[in-house]
Protein backbone atom coordinates (compact mmCIF):
# COMPACT_ATOMS: atom_id res chain seq x y z
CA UNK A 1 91.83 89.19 109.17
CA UNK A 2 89.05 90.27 106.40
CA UNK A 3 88.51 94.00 105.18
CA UNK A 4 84.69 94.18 103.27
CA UNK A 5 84.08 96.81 100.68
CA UNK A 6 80.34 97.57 101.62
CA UNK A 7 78.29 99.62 99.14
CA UNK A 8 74.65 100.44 100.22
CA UNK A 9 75.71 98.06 103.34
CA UNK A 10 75.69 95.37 101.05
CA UNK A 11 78.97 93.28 100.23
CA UNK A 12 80.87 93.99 97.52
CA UNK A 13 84.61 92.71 98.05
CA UNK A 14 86.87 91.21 100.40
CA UNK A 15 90.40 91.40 101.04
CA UNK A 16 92.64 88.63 103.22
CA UNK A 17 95.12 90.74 104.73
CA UNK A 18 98.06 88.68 107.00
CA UNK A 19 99.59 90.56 110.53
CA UNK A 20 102.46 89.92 113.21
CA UNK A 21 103.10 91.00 115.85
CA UNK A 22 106.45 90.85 117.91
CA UNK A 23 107.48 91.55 120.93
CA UNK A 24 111.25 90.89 122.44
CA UNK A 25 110.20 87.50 123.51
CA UNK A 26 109.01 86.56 120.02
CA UNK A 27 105.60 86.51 118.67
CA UNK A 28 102.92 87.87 120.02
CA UNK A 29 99.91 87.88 117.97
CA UNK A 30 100.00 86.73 114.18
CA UNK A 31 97.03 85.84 111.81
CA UNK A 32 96.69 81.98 110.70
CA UNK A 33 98.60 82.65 107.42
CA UNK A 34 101.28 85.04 108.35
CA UNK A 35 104.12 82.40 108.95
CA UNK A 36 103.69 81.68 105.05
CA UNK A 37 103.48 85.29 104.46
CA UNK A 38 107.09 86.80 102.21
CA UNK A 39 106.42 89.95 100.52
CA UNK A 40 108.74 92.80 99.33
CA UNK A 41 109.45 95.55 101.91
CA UNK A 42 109.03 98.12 99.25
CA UNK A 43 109.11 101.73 100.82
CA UNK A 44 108.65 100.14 104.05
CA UNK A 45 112.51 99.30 103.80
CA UNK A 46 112.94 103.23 103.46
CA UNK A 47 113.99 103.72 106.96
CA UNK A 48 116.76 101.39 106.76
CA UNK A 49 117.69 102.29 103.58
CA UNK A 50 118.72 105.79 105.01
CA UNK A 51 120.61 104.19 107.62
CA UNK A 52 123.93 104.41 105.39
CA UNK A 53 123.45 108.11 104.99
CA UNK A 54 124.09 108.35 108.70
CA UNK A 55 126.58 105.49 109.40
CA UNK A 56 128.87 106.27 106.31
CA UNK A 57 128.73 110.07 106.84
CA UNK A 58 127.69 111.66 104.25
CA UNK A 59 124.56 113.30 106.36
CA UNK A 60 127.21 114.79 108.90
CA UNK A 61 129.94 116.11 105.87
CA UNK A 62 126.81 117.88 104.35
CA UNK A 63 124.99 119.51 107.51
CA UNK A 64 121.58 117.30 106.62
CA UNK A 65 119.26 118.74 108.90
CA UNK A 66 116.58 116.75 110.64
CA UNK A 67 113.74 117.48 107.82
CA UNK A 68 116.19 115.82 105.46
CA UNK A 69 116.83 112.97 107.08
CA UNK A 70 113.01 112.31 107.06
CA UNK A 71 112.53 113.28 103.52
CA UNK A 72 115.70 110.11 103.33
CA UNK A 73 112.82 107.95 104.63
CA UNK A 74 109.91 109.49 102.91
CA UNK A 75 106.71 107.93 100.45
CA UNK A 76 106.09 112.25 99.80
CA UNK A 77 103.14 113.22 98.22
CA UNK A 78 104.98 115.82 96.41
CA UNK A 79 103.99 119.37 98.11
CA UNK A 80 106.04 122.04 98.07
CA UNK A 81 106.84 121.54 101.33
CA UNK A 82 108.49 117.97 100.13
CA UNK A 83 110.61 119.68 97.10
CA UNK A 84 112.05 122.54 98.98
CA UNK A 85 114.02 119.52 101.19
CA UNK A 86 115.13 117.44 98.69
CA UNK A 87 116.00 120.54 96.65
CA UNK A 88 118.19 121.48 99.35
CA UNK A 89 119.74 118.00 99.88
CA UNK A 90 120.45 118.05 95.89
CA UNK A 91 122.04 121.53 96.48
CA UNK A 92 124.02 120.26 99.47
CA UNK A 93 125.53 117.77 97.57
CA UNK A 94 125.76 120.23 94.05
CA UNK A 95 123.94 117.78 92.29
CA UNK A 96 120.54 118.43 89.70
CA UNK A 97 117.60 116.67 89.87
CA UNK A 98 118.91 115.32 86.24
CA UNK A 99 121.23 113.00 89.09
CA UNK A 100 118.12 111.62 90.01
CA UNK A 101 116.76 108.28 88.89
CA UNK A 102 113.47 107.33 90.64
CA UNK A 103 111.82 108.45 87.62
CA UNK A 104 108.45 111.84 87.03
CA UNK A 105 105.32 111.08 88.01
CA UNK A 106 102.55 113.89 89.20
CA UNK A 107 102.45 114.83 92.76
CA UNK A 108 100.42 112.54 94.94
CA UNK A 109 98.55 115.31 96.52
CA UNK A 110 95.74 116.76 94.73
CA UNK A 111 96.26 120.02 95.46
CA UNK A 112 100.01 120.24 94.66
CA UNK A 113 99.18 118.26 91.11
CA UNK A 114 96.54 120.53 90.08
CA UNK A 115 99.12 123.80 91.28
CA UNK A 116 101.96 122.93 88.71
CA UNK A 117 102.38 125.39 86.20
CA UNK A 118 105.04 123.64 84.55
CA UNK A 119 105.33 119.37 83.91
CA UNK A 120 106.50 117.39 86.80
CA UNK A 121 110.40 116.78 87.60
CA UNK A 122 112.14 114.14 89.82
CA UNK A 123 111.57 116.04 92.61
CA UNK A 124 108.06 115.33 92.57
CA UNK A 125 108.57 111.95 92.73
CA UNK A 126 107.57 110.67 95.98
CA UNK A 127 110.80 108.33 96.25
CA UNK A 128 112.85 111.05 95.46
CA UNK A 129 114.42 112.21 98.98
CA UNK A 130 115.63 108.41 99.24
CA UNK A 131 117.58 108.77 96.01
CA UNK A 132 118.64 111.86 97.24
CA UNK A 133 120.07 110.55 100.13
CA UNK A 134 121.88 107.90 97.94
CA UNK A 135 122.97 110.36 95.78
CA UNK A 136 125.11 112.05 98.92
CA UNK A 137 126.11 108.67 99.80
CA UNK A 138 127.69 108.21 96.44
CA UNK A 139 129.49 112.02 96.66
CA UNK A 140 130.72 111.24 99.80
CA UNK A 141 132.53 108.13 99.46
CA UNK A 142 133.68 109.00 95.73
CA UNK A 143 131.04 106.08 94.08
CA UNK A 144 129.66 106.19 91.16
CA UNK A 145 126.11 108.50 90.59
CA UNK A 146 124.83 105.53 88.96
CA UNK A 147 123.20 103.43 92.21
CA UNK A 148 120.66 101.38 90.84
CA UNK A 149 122.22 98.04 90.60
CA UNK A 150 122.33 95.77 93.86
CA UNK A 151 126.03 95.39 92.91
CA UNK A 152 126.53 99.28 93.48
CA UNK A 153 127.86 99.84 97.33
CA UNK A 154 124.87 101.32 98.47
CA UNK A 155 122.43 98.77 97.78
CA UNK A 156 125.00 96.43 98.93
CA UNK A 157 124.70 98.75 102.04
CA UNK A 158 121.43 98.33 102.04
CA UNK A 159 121.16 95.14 101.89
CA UNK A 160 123.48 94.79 104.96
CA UNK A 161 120.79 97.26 107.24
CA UNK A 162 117.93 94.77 106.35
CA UNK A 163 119.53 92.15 107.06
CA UNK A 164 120.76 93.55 110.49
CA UNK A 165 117.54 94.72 111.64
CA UNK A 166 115.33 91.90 110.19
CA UNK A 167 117.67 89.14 111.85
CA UNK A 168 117.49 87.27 108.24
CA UNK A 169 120.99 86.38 107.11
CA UNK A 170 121.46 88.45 103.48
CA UNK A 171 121.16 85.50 101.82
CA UNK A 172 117.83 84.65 102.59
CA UNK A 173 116.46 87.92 101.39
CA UNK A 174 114.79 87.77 98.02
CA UNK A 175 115.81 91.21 95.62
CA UNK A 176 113.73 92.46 92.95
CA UNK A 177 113.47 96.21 91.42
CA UNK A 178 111.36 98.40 93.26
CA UNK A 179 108.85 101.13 91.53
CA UNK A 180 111.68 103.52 91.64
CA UNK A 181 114.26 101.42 89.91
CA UNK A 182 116.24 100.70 93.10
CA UNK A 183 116.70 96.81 94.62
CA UNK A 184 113.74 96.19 96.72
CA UNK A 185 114.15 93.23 99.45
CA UNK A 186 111.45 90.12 99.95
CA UNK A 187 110.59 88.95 103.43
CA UNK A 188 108.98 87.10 105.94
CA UNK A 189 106.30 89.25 107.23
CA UNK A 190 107.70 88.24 110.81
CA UNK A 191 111.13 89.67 110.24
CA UNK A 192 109.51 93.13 108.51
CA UNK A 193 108.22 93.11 111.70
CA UNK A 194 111.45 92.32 113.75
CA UNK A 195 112.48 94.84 111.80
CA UNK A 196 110.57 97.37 113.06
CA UNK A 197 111.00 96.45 116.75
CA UNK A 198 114.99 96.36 116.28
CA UNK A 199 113.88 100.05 114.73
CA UNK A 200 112.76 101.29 118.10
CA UNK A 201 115.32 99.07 119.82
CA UNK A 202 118.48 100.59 118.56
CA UNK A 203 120.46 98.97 121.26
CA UNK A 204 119.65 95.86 119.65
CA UNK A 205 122.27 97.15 116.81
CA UNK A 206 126.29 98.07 117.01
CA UNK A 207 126.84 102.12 118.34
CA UNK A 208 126.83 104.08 115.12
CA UNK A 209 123.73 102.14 113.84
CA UNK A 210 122.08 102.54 117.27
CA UNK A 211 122.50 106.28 116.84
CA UNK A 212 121.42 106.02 113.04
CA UNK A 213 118.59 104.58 114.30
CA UNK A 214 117.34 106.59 117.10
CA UNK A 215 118.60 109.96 114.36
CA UNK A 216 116.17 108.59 111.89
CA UNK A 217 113.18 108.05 114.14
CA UNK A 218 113.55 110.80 115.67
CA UNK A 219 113.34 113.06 112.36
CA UNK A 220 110.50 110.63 111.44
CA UNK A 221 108.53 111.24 114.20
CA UNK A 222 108.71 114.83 114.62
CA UNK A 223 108.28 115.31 110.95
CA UNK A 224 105.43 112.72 109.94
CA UNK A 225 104.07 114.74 107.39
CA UNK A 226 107.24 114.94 105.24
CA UNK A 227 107.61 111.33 105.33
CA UNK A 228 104.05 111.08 103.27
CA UNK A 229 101.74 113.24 103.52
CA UNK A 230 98.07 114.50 103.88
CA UNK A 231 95.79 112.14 105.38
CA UNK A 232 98.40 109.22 105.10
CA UNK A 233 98.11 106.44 107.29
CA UNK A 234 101.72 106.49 108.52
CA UNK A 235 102.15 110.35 109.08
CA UNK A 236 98.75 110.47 111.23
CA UNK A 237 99.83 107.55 113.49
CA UNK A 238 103.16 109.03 114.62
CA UNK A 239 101.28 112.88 114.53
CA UNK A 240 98.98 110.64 116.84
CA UNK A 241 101.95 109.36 118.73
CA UNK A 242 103.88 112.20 119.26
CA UNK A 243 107.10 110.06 119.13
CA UNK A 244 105.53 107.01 120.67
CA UNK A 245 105.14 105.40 117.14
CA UNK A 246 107.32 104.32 114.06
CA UNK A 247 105.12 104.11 110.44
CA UNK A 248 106.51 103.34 107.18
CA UNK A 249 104.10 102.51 104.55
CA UNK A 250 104.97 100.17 101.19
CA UNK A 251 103.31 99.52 98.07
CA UNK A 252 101.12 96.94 97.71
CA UNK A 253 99.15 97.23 100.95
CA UNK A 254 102.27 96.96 103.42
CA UNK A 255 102.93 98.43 106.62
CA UNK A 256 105.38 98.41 109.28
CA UNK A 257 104.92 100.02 112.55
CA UNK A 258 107.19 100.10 115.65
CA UNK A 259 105.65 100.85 119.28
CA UNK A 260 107.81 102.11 121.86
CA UNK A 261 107.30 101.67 125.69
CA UNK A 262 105.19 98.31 124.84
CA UNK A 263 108.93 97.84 122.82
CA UNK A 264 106.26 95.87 119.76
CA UNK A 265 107.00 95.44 116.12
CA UNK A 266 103.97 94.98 113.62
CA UNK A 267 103.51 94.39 110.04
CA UNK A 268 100.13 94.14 107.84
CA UNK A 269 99.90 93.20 104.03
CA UNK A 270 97.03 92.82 102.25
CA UNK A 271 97.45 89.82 100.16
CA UNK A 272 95.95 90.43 97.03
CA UNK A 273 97.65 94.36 97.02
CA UNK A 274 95.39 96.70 97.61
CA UNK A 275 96.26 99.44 99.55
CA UNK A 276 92.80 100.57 100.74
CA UNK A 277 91.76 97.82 103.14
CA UNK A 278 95.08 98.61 104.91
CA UNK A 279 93.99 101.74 107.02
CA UNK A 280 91.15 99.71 108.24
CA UNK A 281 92.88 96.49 109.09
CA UNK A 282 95.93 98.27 110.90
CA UNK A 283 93.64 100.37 112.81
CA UNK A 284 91.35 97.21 113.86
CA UNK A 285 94.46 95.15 114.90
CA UNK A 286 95.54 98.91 116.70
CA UNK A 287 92.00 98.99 118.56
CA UNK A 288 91.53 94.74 119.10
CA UNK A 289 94.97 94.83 121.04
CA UNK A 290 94.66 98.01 122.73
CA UNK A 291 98.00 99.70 121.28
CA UNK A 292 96.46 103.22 121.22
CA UNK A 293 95.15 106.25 124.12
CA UNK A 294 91.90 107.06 123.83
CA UNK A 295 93.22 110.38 122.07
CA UNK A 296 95.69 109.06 119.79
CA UNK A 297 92.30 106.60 118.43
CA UNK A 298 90.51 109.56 118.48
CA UNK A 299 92.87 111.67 116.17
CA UNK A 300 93.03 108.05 114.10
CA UNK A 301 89.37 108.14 113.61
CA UNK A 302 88.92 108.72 110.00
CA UNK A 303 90.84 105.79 109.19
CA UNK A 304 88.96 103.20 110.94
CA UNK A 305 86.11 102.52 108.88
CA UNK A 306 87.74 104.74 105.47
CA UNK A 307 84.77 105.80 102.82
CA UNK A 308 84.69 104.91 99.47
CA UNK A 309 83.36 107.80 97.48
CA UNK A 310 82.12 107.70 94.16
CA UNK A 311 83.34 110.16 90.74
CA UNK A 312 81.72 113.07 92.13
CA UNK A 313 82.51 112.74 95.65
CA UNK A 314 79.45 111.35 97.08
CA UNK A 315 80.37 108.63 99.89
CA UNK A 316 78.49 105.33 98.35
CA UNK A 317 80.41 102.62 100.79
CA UNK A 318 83.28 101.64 102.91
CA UNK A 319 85.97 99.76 103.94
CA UNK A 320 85.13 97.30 107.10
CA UNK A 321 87.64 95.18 108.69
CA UNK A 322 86.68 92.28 110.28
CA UNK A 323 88.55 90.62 113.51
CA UNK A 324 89.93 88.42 113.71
């Protein structure tokens, strides 16, 4: 699959973005390059990352509500809605954001970055709520706060939810360092999106992960906007969904979706990074195999064909994907 840039209607750039999609019987649509396609998870792994929080119990022995367990699986965009929970899931677990090491950076959303009357903290961050989440892990089982080596139980942890939802044995899973300082996991494209089916499968997993599962996707889901934010492509297709669909977003043009009742797990990258042509191809792929109502493509509309605007906001091109 292709996404043009087209400014004026005229071509500008391309990007070669890869697909799967799988069903319980194995694959059931997947672009010519995708079987060669490994790339890191990167906050796409963010659901299963917070899987630990709920198996381990730290999310019960600190009364983590549902908007906390999303903000555990959040990409925020840093509005106040987005501190206030991981405030609270620092105060649950009487920790500062000083505990936190995913590292300042601005809020994502416009509005909230031009609203600060002080410099940004770690709770701005928009990985913070999954180092929260580690955090609690760490006070709960007595570990130590500092959780950013892959030796350190939780990433060990970690590591062991990938694997189990991926179906890749642990030691096929590549580990770098993700934006945010934690380990971030390498993949086959096909098993980020086995993940995502086994995601909206829990039965596929043991009891307590089952129920970590469907806790998780169910915060997700009726919470989309803490897990990103304004006009992100993962909030507004399970707002769209209303429960029907799974979206976690990554870095580097990734995303993993899960699709109950047609029971489907999908994954996109866009090869050469770039996050823009990402709306356009997972909406195409969406549309080409019929995965949406005609309302939930409706409410999807603005991502289908994004704009590009220029430096004062005029709208001078857009994005195009091309199938297949």
């Amino acid at each position: 699959m292709k996404v043009e840039l087209r400014r004026g209607g005229l071509l500008e750039s391309v990007h070669q973005v890869e697909a799967v999609v799988i069903g319980v019987d194995g694959v059931i649509w997947a672009t010519p390059g995708a079987a060669d396609c490994a790339t890191f998870m990167r906050s796409a792994a963010k659901p299963f990352q917070a899987i630990g929080l709920i198996t381990g119990g730290a999310a019960d022995q600190f009364g983590f509500t549902a908007e906390e367990v999303a903000l555990a699986s959040a990409s925020h965009y840093g509005e106040e809605m987005h501190t206030r929970v991981v405030s609270s899931m620092l105060a649950k677990i009487h920790l500062t954001p000083d505990a936190l090491r995913c590292g300042i950076h601005p809020p994502y959303d416009k509005e909230a970055a031009a609203a600060l009357t002080a410099p940004p903290t770690a709770l701005h961050s928009n990985c913070s709520g999954k180092h929260a989440a580690m955090l609690a892990q760490c006070v709960h089982a007595g570990w130590s706060l500092e959780y950013l080596p892959i030796d350190h139980p939780v990433q060990q942890r970690n590591l062991d939810s990938v694997a189990a939802f991926s179906g890749l044995e642990r030691t096929r899973i590549g580990i770098g360092v993700d934006g945010c300082g934690v380990p971030s996991f390498q993949l086959p494209l096909s098993h980020i999106a086995t993940a995502f089916l086994n995601l909206i499968r829990p039965h596929s997993q043991d009891g307590p992960t089952a129920q970590a599962a469907e806790r998780i996707t169910q915060a997700m889901t009726d919470h989309p906007r803490l897990v990103g934010g304004k006009g992100v492509l993962g909030s507004d297709l399970m707002a769209a969904g209303h429960g029907r669909i799974v979206a976690k977003g990554g870095a580097e043009g990734l995303v993993g979706i899960g699709i109950r009742g047609a029971a489907l797990g999908i994954a996109l990258k866009v090869v050469d990074g770039s996050s823009r042509a990402l709306d356009a191809a997972a909406m195409t792929l969406l549309d080409h195999l019929e995965l949406l109502s005609a309302d939930e493509a409706k409410s999807l509309e603005p991502h289908r064909r994004p704009i590009v605007a220029n430096v004062a906001g005029q709208a001078v091109g857009e994005l195009v994907a091309l199938w297949p």
